[in-house]
Each structure stands twice: as structure tokens, then as C-alpha cells.
N, C-alpha and C. Protein backbone atom coordinates (compact mmCIF):
# COMPACT_ATOMS: atom_id res chain seq x y z
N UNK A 1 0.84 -1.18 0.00
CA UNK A 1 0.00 0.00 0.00
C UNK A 1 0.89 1.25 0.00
N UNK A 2 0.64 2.42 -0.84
CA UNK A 2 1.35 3.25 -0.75
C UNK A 2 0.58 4.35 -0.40
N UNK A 3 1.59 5.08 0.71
CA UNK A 3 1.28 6.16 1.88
C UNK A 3 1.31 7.72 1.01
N UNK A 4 0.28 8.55 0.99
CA UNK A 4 0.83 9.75 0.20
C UNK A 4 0.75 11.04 1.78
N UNK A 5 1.60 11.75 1.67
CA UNK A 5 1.66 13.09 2.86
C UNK A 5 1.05 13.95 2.03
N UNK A 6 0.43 14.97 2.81
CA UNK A 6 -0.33 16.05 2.28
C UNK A 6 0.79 16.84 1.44
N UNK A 7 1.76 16.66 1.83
CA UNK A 7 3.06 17.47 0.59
C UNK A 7 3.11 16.82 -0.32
N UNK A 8 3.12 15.33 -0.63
CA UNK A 8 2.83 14.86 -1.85
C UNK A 8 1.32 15.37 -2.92
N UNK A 9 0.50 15.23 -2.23
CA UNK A 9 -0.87 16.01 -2.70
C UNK A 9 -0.60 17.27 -3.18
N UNK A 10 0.02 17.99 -2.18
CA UNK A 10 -0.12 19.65 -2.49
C UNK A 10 0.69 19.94 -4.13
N UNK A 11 2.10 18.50 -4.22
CA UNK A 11 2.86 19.17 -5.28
C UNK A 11 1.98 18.36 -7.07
N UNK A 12 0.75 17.46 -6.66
CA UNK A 12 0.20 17.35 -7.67
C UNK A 12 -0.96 18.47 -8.31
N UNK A 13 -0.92 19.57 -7.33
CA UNK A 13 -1.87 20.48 -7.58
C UNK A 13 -0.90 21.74 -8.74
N UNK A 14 -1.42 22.32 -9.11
CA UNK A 14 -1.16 24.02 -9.66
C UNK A 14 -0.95 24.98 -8.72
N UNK A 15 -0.16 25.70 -9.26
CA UNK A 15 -0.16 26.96 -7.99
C UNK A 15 -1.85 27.47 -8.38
N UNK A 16 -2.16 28.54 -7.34
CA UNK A 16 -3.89 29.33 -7.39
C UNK A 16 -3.65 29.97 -8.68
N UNK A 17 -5.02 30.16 -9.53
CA UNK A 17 -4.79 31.64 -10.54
C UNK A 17 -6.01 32.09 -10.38
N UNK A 18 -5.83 33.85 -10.24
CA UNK A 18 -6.99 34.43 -9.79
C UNK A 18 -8.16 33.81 -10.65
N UNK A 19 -9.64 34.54 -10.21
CA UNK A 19 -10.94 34.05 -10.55
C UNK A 19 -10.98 34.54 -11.99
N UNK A 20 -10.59 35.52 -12.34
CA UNK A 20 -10.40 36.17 -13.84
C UNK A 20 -9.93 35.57 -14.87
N UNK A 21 -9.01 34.47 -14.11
CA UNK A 21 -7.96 33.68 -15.20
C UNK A 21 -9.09 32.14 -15.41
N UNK A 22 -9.13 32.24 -16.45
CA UNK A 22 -10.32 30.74 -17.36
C UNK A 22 -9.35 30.03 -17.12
N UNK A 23 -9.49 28.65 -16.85
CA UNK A 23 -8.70 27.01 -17.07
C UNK A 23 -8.83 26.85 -19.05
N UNK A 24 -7.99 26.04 -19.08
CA UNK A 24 -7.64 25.85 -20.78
C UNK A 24 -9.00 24.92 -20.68
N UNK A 25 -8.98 23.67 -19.78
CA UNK A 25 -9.46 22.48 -19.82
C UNK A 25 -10.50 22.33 -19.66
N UNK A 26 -11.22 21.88 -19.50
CA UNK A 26 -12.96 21.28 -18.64
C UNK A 26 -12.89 20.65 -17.95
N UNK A 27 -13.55 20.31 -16.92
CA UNK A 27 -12.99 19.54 -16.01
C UNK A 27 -13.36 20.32 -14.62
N UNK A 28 -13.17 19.24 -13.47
CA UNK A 28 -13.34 19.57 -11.63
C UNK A 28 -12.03 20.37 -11.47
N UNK A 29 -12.13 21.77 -10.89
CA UNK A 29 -10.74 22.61 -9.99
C UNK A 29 -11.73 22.88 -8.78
N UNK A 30 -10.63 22.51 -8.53
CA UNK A 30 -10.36 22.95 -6.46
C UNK A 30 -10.48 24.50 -6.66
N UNK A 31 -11.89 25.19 -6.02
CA UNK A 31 -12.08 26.66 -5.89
C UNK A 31 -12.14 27.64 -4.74
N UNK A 32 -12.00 28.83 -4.54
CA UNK A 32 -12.46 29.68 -3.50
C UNK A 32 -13.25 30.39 -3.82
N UNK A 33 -14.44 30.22 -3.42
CA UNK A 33 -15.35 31.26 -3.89
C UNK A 33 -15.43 32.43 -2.88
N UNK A 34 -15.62 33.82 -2.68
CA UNK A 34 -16.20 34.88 -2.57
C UNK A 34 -16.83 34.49 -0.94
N UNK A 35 -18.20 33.76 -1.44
CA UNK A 35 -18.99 33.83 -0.63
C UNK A 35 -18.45 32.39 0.31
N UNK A 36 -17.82 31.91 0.66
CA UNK A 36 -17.40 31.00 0.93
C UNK A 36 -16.19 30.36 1.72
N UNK A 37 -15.72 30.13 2.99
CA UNK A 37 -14.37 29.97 3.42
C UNK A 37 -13.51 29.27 2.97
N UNK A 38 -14.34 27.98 2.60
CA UNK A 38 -13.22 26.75 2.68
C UNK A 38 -13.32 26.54 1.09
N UNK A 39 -12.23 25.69 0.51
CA UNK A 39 -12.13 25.17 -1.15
C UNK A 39 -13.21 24.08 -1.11
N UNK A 40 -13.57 24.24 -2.34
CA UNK A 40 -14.64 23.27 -2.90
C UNK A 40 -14.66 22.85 -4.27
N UNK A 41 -14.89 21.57 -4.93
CA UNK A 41 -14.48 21.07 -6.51
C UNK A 41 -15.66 21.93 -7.31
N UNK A 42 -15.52 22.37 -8.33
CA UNK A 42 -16.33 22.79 -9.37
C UNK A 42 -16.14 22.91 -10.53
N UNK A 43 -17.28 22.54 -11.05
CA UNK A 43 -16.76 21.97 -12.67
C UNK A 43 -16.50 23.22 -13.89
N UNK A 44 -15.97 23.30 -14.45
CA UNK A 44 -15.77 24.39 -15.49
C UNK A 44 -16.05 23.75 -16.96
N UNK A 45 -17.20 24.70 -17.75
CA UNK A 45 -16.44 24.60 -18.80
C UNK A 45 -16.58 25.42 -19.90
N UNK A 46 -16.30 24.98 -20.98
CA UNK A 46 -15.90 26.28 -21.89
C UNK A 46 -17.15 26.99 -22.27
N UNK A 47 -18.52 26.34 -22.96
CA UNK A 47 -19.64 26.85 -22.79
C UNK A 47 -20.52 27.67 -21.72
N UNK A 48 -20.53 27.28 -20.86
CA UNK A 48 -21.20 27.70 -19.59
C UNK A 48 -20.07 28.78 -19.01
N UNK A 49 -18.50 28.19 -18.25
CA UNK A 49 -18.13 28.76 -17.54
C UNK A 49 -18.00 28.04 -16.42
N UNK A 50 -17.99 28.48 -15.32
CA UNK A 50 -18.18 27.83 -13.74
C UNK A 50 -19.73 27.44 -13.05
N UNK A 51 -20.01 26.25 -12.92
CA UNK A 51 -20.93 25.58 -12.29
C UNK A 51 -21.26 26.21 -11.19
N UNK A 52 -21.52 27.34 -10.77
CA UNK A 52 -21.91 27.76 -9.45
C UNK A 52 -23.15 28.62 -9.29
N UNK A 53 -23.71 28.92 -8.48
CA UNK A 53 -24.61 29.66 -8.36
C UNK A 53 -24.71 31.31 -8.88
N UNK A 54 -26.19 31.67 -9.55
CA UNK A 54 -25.67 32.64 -9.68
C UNK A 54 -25.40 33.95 -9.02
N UNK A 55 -24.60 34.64 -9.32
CA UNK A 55 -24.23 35.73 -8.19
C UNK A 55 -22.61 35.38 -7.61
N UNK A 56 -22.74 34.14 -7.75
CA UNK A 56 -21.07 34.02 -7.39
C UNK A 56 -19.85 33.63 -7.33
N UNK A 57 -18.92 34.54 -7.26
CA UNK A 57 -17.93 34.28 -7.83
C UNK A 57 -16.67 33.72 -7.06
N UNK A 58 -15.77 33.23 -8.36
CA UNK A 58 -14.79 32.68 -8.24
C UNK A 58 -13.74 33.50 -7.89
N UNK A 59 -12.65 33.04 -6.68
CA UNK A 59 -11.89 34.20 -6.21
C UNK A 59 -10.90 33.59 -6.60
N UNK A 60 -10.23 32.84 -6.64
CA UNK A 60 -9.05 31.64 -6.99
C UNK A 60 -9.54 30.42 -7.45
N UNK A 61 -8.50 29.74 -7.80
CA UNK A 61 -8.79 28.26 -8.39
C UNK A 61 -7.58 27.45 -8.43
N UNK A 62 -7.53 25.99 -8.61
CA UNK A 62 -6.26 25.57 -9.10
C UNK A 62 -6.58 24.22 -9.66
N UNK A 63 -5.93 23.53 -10.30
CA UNK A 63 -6.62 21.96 -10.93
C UNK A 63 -5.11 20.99 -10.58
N UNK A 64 -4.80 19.85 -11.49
CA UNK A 64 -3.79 19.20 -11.35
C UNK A 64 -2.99 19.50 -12.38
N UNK A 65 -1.24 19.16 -12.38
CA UNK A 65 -0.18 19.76 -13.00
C UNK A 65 -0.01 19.04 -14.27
N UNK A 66 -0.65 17.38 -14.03
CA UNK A 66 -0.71 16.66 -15.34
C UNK A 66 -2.19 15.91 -15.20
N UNK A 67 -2.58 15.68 -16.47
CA UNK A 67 -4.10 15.51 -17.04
C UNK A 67 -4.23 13.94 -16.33
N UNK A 68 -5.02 13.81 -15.93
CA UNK A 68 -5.04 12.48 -14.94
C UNK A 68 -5.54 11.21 -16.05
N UNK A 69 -5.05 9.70 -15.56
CA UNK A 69 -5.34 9.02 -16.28
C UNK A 69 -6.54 8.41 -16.81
């Protein structure tokens, strides 16, 4: 069984890019919303935009560094 540390996790992530900055991809990113303390997954995509309610916004974001299998 292999053990992962939250530093292993953290270095499969992206650094944050503000809420302004679009993802290339489609797909679940780890978000901060506005109205909101803690990160939460939300789906993006190129049609729509961000899956969230309306009224609010995305303050940061980040996804993974390589496209998962």
C-alpha cells in the first residue's frame, strides 16, 4: 500500500490563478469562492463557464499539473 503526505498532494496540484484567469481544460478545480471559506471542486467549462450559483464568484482556483489518467 502506498502512503501519500499532504506534501505529496499539495505538489500534484497548480499553484492558485486568480478568478479572472479561465482554465484551458474542462474539467473539476479545487475553488475559492467569494462567498465562501473553505475550497470546494467545481466543474468548469468552456460553454457555460463555472458551475456555481448565480451571483457568485470565483476568487481563486487551481486543478492538477498533469491531465489524470
Amino acid at each position: 500500500m502506498t502512503t501519500f503526505t499532504t506534501e505529496d498532494i499539495e505538489n500534484l496540484k497548480t499553484p492558485w490563478f486568480p478568478g479572472d484567469v479561465k482554465p484551458k481544460h474542462e474539467g473539476l478545480y479545487e475553488v475559492e469562492l467569494e462567498s465562501w471559506p473553505w475550497p470546494e471542486m467545481v466543474e468548469w467549462s468552456k460553454e457555460f463557464g463555472w458551475f456555481v450559483d448565480k451571483g457568485v464568484k470565483v476568487k481563486q482556483w487551481r486543478g492538477l499539473k498533469d491531465k489524470p489518467l
